[in-house]
Each structure stands twice: as structure tokens, then as C-alpha cells.
N, C-alpha and C. Protein backbone atom coordinates (compact mmCIF):
# COMPACT_ATOMS: atom_id res chain seq x y z
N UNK A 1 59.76 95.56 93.03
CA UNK A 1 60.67 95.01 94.02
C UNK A 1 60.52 95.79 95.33
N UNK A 2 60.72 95.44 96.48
CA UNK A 2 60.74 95.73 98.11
C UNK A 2 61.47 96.43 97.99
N UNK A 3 61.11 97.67 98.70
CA UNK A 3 62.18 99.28 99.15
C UNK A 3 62.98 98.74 99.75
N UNK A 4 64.30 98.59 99.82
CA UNK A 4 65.51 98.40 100.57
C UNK A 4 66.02 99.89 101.28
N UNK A 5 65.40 99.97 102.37
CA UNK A 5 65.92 100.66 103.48
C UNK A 5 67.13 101.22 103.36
N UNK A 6 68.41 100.11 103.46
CA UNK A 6 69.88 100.04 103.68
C UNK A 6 70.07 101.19 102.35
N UNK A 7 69.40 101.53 101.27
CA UNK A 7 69.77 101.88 99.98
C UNK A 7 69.89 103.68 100.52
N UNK A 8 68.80 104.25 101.30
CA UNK A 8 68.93 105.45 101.41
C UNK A 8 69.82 106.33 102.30
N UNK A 9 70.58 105.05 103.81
CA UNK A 9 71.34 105.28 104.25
C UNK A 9 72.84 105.93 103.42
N UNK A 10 73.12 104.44 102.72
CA UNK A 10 74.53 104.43 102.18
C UNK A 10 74.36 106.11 101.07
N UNK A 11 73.33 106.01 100.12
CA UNK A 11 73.18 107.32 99.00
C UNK A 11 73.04 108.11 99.79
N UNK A 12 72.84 108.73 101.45
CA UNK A 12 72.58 109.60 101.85
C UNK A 12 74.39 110.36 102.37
N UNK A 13 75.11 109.16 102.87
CA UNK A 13 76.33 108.96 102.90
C UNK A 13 77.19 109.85 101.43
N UNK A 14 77.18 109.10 100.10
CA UNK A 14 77.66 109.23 99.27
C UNK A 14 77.30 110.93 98.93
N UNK A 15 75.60 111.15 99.05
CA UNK A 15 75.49 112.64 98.51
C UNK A 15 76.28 113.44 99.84
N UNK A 16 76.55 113.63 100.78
CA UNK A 16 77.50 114.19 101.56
C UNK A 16 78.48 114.44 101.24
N UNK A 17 79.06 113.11 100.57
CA UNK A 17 80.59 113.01 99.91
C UNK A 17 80.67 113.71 98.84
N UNK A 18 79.75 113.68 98.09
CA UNK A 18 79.82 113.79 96.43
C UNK A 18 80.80 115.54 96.13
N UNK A 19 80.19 116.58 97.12
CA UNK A 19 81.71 117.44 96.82
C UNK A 19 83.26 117.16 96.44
N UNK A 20 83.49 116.13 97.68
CA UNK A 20 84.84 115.90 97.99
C UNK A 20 85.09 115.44 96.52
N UNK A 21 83.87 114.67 95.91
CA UNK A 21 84.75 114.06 94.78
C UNK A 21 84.28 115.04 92.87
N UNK A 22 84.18 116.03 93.13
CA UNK A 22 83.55 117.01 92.05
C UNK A 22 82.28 116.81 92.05
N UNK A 23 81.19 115.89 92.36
CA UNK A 23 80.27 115.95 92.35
C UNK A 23 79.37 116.98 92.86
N UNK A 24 78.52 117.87 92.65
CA UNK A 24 77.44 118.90 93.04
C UNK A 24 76.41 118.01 93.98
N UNK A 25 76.18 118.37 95.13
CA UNK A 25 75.28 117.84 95.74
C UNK A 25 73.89 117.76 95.04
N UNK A 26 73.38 118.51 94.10
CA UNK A 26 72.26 118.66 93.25
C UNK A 26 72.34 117.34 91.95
N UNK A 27 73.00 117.87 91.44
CA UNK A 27 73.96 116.19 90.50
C UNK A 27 73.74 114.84 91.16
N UNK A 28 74.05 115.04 91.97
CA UNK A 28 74.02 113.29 93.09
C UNK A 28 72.40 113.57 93.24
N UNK A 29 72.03 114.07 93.77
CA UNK A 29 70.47 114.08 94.47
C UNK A 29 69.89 113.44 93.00
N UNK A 30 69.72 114.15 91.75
CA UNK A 30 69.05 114.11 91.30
C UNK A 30 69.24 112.87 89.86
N UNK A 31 70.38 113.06 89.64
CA UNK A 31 70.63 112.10 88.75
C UNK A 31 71.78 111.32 89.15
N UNK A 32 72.72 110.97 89.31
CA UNK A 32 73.36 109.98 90.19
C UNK A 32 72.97 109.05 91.36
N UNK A 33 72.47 109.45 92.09
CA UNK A 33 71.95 108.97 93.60
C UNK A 33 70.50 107.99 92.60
N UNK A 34 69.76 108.71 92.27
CA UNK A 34 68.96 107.70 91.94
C UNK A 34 68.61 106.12 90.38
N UNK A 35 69.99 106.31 90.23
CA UNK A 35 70.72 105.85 89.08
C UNK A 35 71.32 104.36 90.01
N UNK A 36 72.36 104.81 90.81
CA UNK A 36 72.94 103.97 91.46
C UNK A 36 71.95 103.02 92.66
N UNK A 37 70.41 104.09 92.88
CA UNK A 37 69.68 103.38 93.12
C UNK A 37 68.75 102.12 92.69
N UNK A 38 68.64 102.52 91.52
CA UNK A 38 67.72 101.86 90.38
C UNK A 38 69.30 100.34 90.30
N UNK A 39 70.56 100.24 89.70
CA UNK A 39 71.63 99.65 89.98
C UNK A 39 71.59 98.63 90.65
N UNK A 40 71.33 98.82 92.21
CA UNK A 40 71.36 98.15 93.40
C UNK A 40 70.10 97.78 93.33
N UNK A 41 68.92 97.84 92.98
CA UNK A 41 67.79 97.23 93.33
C UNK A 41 67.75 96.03 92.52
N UNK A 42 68.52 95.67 91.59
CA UNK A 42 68.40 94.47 90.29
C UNK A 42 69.63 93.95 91.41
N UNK A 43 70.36 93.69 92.13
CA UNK A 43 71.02 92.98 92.88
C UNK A 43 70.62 92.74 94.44
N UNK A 44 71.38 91.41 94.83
CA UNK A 44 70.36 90.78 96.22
C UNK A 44 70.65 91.26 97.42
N UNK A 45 72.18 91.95 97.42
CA UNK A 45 72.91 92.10 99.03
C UNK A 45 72.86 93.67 99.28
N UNK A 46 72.96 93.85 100.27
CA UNK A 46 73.20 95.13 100.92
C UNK A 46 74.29 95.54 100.55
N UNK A 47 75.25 94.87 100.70
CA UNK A 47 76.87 94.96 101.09
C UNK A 47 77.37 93.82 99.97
N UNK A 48 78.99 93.78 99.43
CA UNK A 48 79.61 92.81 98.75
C UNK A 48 80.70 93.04 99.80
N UNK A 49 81.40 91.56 99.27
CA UNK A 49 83.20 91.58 99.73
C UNK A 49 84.07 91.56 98.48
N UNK A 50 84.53 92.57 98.30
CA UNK A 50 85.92 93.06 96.98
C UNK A 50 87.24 92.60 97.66
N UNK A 51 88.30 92.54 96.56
CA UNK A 51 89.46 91.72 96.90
C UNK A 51 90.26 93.19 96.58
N UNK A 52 90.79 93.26 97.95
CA UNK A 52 92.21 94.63 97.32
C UNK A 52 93.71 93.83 97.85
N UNK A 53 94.46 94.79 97.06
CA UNK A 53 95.64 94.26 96.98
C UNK A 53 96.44 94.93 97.94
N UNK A 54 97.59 95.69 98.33
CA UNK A 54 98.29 95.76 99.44
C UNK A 54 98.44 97.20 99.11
N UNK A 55 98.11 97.61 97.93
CA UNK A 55 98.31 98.80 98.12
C UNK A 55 96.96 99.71 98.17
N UNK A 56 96.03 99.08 98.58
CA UNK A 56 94.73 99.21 98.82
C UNK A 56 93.89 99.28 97.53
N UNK A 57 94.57 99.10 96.10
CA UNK A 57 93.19 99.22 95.33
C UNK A 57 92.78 97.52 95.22
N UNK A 58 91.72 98.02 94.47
CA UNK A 58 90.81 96.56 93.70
C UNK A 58 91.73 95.71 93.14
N UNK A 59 91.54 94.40 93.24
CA UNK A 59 92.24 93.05 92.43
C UNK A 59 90.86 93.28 91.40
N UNK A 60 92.29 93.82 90.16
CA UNK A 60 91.68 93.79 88.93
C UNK A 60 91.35 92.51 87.85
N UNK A 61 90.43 91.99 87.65
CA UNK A 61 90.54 90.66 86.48
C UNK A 61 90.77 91.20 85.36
N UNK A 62 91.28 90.50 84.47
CA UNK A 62 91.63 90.67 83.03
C UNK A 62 90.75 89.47 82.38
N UNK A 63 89.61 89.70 81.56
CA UNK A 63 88.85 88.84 80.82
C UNK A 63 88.88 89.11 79.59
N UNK A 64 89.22 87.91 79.03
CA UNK A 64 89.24 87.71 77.25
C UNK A 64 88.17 86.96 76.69
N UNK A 65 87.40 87.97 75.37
CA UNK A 65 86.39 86.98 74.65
C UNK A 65 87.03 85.29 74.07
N UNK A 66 85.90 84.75 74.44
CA UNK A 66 86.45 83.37 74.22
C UNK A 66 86.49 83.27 72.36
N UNK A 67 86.00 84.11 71.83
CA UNK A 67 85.74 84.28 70.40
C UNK A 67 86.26 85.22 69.47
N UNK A 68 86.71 86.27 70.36
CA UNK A 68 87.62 86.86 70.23
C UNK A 68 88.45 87.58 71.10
N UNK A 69 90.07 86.47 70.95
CA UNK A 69 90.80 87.10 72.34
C UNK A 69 91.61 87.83 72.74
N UNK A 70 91.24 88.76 71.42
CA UNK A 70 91.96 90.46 71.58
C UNK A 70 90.80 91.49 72.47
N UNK A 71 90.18 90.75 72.42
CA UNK A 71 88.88 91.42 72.73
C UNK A 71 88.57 91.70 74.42
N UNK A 72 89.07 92.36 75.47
CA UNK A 72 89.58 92.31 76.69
C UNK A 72 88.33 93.03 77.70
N UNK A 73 88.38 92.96 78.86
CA UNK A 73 87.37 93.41 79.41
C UNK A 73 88.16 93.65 81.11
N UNK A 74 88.21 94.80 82.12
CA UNK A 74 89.05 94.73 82.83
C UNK A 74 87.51 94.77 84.67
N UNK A 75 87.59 93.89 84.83
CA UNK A 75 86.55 93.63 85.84
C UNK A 75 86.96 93.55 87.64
N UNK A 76 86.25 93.62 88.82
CA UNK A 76 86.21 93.58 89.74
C UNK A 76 85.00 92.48 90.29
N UNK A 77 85.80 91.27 90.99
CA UNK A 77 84.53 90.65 91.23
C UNK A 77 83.84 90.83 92.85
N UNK A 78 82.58 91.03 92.89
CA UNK A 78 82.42 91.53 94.12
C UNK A 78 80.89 89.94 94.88
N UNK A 79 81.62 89.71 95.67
CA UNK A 79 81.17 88.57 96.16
C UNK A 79 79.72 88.61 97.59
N UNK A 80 79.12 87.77 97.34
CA UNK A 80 77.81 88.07 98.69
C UNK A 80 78.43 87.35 99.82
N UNK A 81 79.27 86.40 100.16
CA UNK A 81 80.07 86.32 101.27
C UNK A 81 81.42 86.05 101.66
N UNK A 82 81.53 86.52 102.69
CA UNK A 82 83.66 86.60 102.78
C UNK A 82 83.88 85.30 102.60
N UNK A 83 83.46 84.08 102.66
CA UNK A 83 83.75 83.23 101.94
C UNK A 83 84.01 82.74 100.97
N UNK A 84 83.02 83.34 100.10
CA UNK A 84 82.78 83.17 98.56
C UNK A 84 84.58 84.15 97.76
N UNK A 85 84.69 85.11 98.35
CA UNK A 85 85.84 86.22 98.62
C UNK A 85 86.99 85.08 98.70
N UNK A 86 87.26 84.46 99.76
CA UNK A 86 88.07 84.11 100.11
C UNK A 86 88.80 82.91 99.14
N UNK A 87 87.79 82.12 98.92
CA UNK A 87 88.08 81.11 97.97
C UNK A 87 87.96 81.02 96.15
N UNK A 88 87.76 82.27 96.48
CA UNK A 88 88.16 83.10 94.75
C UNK A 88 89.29 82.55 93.95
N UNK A 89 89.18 81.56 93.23
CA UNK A 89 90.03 80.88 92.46
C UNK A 89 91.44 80.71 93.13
N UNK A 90 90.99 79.92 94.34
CA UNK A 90 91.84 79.76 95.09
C UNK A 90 92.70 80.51 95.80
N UNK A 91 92.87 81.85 95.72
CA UNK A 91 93.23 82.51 96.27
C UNK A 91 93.96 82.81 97.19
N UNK A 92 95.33 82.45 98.19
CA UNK A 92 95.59 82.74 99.62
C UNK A 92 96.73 83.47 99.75
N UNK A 93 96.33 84.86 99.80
CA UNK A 93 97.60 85.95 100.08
C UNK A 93 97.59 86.36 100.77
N UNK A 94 98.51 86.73 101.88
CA UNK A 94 98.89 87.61 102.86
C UNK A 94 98.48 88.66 102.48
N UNK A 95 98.83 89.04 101.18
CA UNK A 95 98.67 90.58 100.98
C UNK A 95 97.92 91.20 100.30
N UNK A 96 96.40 90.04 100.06
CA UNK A 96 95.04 90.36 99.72
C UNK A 96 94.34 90.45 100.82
N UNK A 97 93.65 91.82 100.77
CA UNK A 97 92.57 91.62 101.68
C UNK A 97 91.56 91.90 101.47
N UNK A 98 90.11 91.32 102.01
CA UNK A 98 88.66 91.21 102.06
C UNK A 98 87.91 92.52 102.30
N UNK A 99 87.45 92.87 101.56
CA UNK A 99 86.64 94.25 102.20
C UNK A 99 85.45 94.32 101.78
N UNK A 100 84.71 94.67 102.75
CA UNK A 100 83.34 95.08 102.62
C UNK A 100 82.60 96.29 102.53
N UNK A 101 81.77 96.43 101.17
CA UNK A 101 81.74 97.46 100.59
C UNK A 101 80.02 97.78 100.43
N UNK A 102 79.39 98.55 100.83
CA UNK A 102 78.41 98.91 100.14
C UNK A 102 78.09 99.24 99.30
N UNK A 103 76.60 98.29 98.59
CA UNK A 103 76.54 98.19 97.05
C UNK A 103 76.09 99.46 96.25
N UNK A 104 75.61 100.73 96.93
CA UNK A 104 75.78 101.83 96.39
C UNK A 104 77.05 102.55 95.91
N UNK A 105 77.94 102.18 97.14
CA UNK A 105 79.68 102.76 97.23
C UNK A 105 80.45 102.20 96.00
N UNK A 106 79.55 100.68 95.84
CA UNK A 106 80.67 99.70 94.66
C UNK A 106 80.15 100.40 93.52
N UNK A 107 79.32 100.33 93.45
CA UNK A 107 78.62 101.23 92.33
C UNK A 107 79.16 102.95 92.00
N UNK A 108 78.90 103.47 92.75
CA UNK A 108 79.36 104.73 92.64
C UNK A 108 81.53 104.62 92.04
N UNK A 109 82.02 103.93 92.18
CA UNK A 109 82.96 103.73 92.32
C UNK A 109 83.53 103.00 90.62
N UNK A 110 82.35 102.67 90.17
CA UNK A 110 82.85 101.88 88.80
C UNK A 110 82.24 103.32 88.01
N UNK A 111 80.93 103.89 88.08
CA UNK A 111 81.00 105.24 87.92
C UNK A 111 82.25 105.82 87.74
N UNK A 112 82.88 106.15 88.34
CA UNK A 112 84.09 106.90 88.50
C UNK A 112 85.33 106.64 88.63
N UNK A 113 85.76 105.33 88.34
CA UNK A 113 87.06 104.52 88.25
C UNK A 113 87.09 104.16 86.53
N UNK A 114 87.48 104.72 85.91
CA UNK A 114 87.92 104.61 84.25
C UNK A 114 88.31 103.27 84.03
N UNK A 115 89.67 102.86 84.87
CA UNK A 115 90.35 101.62 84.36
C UNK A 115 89.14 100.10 84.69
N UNK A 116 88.34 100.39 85.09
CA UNK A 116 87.34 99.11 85.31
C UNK A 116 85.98 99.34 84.19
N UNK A 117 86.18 98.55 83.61
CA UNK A 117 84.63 97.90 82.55
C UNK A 117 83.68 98.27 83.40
N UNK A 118 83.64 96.77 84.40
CA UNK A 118 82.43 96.53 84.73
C UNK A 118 83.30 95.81 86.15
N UNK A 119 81.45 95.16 87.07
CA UNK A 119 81.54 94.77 88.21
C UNK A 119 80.78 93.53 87.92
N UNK A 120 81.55 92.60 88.27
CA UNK A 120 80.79 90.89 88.33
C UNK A 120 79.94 90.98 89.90
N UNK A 121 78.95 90.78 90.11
CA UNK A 121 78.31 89.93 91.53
C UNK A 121 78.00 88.67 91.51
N UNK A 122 78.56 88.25 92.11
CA UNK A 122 78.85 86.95 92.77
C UNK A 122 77.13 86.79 93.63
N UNK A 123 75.90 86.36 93.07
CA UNK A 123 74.50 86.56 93.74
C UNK A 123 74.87 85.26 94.84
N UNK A 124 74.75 84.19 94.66
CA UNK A 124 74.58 83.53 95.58
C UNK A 124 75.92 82.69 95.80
N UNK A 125 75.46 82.60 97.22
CA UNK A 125 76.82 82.11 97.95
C UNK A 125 77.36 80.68 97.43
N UNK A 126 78.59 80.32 97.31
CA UNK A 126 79.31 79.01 96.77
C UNK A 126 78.53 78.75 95.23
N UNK A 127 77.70 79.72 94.85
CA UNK A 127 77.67 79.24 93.29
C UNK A 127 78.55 80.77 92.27
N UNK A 128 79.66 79.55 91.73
CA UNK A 128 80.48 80.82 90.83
C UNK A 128 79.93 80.66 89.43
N UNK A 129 78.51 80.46 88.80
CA UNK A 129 78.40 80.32 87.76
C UNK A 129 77.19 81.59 87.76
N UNK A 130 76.44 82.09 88.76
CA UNK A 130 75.42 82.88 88.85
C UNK A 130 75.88 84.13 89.13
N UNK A 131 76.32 85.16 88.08
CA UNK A 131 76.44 86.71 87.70
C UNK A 131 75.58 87.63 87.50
N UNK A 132 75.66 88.29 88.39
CA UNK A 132 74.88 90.04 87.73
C UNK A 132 75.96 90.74 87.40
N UNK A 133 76.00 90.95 85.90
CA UNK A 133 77.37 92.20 85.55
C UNK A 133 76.20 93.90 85.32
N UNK A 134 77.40 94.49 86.01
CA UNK A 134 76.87 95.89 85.45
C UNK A 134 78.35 96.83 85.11
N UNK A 135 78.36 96.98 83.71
CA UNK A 135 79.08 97.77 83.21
C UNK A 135 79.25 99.13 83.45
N UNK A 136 80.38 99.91 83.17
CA UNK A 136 80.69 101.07 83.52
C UNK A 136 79.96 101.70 82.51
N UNK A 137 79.94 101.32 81.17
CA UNK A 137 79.46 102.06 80.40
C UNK A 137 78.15 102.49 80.61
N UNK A 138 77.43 101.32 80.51
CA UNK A 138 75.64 101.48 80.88
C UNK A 138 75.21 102.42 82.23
N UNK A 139 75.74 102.34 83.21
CA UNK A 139 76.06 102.82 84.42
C UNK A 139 75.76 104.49 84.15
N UNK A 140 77.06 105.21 83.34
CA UNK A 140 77.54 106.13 82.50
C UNK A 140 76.02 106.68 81.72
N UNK A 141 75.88 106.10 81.17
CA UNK A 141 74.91 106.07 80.01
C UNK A 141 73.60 106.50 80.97
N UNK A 142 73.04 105.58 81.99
CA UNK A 142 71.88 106.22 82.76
C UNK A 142 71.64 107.39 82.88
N UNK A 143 72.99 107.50 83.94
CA UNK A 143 73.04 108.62 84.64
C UNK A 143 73.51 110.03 83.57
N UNK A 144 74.02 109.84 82.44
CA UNK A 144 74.03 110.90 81.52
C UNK A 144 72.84 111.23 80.97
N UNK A 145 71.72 110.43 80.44
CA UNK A 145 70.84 110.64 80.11
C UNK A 145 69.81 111.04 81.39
N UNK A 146 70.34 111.25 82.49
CA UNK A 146 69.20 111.46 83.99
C UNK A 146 69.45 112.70 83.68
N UNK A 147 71.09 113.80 83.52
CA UNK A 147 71.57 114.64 83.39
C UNK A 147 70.73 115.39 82.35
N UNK A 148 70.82 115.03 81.22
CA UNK A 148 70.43 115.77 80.23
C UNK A 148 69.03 115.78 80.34
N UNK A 149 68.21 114.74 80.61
CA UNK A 149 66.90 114.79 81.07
C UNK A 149 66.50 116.42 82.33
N UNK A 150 67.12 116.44 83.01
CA UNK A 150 67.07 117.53 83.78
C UNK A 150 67.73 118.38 83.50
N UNK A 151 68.41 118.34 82.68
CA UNK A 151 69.17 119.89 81.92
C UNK A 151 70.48 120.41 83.11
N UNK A 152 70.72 119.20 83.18
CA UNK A 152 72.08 119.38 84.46
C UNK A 152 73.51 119.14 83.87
N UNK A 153 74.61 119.58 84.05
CA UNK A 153 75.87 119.71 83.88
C UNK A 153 76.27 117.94 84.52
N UNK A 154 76.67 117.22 83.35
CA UNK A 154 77.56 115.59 83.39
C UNK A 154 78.51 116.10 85.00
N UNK A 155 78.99 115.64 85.81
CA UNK A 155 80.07 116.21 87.05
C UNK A 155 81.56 115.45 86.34
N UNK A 156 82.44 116.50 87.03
CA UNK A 156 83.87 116.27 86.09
C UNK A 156 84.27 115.37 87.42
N UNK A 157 84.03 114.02 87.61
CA UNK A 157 84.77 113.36 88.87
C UNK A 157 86.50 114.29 88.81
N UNK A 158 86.66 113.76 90.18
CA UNK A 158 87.95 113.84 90.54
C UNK A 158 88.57 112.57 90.64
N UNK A 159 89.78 112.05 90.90
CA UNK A 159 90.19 110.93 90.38
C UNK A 159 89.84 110.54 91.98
N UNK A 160 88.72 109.36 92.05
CA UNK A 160 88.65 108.85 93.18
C UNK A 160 89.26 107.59 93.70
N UNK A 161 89.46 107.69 95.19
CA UNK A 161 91.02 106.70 95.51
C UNK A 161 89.56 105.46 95.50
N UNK A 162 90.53 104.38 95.23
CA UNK A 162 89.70 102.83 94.63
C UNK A 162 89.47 102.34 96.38
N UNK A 163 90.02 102.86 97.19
CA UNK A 163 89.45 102.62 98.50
C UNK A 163 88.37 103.53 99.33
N UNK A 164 87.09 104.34 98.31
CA UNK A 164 86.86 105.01 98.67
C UNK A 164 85.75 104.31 99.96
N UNK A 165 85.29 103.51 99.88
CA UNK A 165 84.43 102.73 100.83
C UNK A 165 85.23 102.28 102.22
């Protein structure tokens, strides 16, 4: 796949940050940063639009297996245009708003947000049947095994605010 440019900006951004949030700048460089890289390259946009609620976090979905519906899954859907955002199962609140997030930041962010599974992308515009999910777990799982691969210490996040973008 084509080097996406936009990818080393935003991770160059995040490894800056990565103190503020327990992260070791060495940790991010080496196994995080290029985790969340690998992430973003299996998806099409630079940027998504996420739905927050008024008190600035994520509009959380609640999804039930259709087969089994104890079976729960707690998701964020992140859309390729403020349109697609906007008309999100109809949607019209005053006190939802649209934000635009870079797809390293969204990423880094399900990393380190517990109460979310996973992240739905919304790939192409006005079609709601075409998903890229990437789970928290798998996410987790990379980047632990990048860790132990390099004989590096897992980072103890700090509880990061859901508006970190």
C-alpha cells in the first residue's frame, strides 16, 4: 500500500504527547507508534468524524449478537464524512457534536479507552453497510506482542480524557 504522508505527522504529534499520558517516548517510537501505523494503513481516510455528546466524550453504541443477545459489544462509529456523521441513524441534537479526529489519534484512543470494544469505519461515504472494525483487543494484542518482541515494559496508560484529539 502507498506511504501516507499525513500518518507520520499525526504519530509524530502523539509520540510528543505520549508522556502526558504514561506513555515512554521509547514505548510509542517503537512499539505503539508503529502499531497504530500498520492500523491506519488497512483504512482509506486521513481523518474520521466521531459523534460526542455534550459532555465531550464519544456517543457510545451498544451492539447485541443477533445470535446471542447477551452477548454485547460497546462501539464508536467513526465516519469518512460530516455528512455521513450527521445523518447517523437519523440523528439531530443540539447537543451532539461532529468532530474530527485523526485516524492515528482514533486509534491511539481505543488503545487506551477500556469502556470501548472496538471502532466501526464508516469507508465510504453514504454507504452504511461497508465497515472496517478494529477492536481494542487486537489493537492491545499487536502492540503487546511489539513490546515483548523488544523486551520493553507494556506502558501503564493514564486514564485518557475521550476528547483527547
Amino acid at each position: 500500500m502507498e506511504e501516507k504522508v499525513y500518518y507520520e505527522k499525526q504519530l509524530e504529534t502523539l509520540i510528543n504527547e505520549a508522556p502526558q499520558h504514561g506513555v515512554s517516548v521509547p514505548v510509542m517510537e517503537k512499539a505503539v507508534a508503529p502499531t497504530l501505523k500498520f492500523f491506519a494503513s488497512q483504512l482509506q481516510h486521513e481523518k474520521y468524524y466521531v459523534l460526542h455528546g455534550k459532555n465531550r466524550s464519544w456517543l457510545v453504541t451498544t451492539l447485541s449478537n443477533r445470535k446471542n443477545p447477551k452477548e454485547e459489544k460497546r462501539v464508536i462509529y467513526a465516519f469518512a464524512t460530516k455528512k455521513d456523521a450527521e445523518t447517523f441513524q437519523g440523528i439531530i441534537n443540539p447537543e451532539i457534536r461532529i468532530i474530527s479526529v485523526p485516524v492515528t489519534h482514533l486509534l491511539f484512543q481505543l488503545f487506551s479507552v477500556e469502556s470501548i470494544d472496538s471502532i466501526l469505519f464508516r469507508e465510504v461515504p453514504g454507504n452504511k453497510e461497508q465497515e472496517a472494525e478494529i477492536s481494542r483487543a487486537k489493537l492491545q494484542n499487536v502492540i503487546h506482542q511489539q513490546l515483548r518482541r523488544l523486551k520493553l515494559t507494556p506502558p501503564k496508560i493514564k486514564n485518557i480524557p475521550p476528547n483527547l484529539a
